[in-house]
C-alpha atoms as a PDB file:
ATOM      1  CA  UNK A   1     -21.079  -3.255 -13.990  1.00  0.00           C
ATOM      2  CA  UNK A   2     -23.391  -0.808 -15.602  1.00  0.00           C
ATOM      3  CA  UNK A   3     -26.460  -3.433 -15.222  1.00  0.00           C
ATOM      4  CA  UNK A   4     -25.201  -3.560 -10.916  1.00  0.00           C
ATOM      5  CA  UNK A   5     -26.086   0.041 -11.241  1.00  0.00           C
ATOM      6  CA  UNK A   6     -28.941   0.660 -13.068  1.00  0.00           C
ATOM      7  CA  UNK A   7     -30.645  -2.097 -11.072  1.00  0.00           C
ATOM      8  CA  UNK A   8     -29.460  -0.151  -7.916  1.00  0.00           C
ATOM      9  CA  UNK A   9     -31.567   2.981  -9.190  1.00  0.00           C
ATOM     10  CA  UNK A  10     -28.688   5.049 -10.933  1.00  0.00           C
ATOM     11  CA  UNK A  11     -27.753   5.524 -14.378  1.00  0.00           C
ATOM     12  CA  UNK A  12     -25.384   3.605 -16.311  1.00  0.00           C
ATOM     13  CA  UNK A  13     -21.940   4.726 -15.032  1.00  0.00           C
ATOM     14  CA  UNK A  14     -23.186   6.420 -12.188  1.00  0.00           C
ATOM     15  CA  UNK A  15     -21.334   4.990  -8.791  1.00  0.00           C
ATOM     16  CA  UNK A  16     -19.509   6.356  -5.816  1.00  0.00           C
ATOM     17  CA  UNK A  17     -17.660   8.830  -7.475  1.00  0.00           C
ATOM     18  CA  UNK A  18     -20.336   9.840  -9.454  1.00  0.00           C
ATOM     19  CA  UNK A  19     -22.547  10.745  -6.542  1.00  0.00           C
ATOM     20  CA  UNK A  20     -19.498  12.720  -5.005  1.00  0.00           C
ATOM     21  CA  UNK A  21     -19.469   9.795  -2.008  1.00  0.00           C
ATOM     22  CA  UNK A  22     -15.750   7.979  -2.110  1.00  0.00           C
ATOM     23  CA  UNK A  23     -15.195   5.251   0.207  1.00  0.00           C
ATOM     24  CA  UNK A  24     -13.163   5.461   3.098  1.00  0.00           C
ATOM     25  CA  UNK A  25      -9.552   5.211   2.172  1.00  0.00           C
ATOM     26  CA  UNK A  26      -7.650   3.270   5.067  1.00  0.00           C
ATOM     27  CA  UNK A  27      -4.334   5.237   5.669  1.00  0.00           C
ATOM     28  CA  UNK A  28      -2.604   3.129   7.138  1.00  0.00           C
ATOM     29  CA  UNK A  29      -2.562   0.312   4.369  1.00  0.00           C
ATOM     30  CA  UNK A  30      -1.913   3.213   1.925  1.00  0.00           C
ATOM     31  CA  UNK A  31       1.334   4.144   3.716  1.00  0.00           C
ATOM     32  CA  UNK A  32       2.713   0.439   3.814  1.00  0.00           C
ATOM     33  CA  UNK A  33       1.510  -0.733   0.105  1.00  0.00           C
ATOM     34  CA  UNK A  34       3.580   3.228  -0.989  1.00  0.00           C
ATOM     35  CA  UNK A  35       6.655   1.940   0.882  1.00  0.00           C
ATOM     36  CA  UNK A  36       7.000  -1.257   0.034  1.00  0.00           C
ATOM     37  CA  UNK A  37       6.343   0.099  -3.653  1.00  0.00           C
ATOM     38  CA  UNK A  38       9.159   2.495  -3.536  1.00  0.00           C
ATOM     39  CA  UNK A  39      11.321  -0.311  -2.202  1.00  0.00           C
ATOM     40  CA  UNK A  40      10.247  -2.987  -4.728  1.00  0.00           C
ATOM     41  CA  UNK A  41      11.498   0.144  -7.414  1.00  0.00           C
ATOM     42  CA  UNK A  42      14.465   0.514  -5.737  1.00  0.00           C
ATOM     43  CA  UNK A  43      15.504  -3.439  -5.966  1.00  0.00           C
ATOM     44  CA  UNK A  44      14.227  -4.358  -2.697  1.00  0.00           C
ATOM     45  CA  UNK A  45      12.255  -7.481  -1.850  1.00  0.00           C
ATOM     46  CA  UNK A  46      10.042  -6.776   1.269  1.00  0.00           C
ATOM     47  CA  UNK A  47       8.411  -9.702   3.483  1.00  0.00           C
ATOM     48  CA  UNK A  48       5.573  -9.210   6.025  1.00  0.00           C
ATOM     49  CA  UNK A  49       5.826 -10.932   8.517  1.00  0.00           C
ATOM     50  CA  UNK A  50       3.093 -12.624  11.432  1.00  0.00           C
ATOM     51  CA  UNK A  51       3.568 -10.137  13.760  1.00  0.00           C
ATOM     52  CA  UNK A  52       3.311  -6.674  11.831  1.00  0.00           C
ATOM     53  CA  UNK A  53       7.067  -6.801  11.311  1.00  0.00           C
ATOM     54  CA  UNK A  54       8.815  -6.825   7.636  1.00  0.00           C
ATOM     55  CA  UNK A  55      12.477  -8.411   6.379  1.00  0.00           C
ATOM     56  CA  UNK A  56      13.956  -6.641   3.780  1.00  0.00           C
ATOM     57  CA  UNK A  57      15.966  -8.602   1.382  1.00  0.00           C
ATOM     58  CA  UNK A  58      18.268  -7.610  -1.724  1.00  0.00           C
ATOM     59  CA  UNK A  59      21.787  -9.500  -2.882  1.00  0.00           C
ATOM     60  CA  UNK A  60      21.696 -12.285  -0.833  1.00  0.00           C
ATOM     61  CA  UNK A  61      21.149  -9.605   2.316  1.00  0.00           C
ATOM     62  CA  UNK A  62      18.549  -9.574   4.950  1.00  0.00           C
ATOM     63  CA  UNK A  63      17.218  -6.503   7.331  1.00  0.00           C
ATOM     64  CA  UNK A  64      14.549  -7.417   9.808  1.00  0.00           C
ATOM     65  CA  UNK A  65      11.861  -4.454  10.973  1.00  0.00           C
ATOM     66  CA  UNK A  66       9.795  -4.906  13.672  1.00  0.00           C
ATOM     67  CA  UNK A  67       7.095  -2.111  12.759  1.00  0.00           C
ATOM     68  CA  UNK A  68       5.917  -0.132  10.385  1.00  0.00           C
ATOM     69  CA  UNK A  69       8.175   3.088  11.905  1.00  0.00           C
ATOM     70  CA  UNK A  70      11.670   1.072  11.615  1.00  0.00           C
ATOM     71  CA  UNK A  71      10.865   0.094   7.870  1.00  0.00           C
ATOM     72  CA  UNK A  72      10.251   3.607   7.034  1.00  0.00           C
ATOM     73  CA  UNK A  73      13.339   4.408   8.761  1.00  0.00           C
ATOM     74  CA  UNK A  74      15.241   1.637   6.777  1.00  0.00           C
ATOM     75  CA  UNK A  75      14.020   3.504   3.624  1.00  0.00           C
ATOM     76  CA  UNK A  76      15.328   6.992   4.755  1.00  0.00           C
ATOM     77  CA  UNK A  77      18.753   5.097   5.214  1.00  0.00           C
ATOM     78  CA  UNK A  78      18.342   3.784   1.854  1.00  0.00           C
ATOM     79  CA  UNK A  79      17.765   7.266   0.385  1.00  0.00           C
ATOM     80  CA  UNK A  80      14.379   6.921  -0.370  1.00  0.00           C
ATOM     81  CA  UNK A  81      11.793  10.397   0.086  1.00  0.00           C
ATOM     82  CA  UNK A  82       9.134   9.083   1.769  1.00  0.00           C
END
């Protein structure tokens, strides 16, 4: 990794973060892969499914989402702080 950036013209362990330039961070993605973390911790299986929809499965049990919004509603049920 080092070499990748001396041969782009920075020092070794120089990068975006170095430089103060992050790349963007896509929100949306980051709010799905934190709830289906928080589920996974709380026992829950999560599914995604073809269509932007989710199924939610723990003990043998089985809750279908169709978006993003119901899922995160799901969780609030569950007792989960989002």
């Amino acid at each position: 990794m080092a070499a990748a950036a001396g041969a782009a013209g920075l020092p070794p362990g120089a990068g975006p973060a170095a430089d103060g330039m992050t790349p963007p961070v896509d929100q949306g993605a980051n709010r799905v892969a934190t709830l289906l973390a928080k589920l996974a911790l709380a026992g829950h299986v999560v599914h995604r499914g073809p269509a932007s929809d989710f199924m939610v499965c723990k003990y043998g049990l089985s809750r279908w989402c169709r978006d993003l919004g119901e899922l995160e509603d799901f969780a609030r049920q569950l007792g989960l702080k989002l």
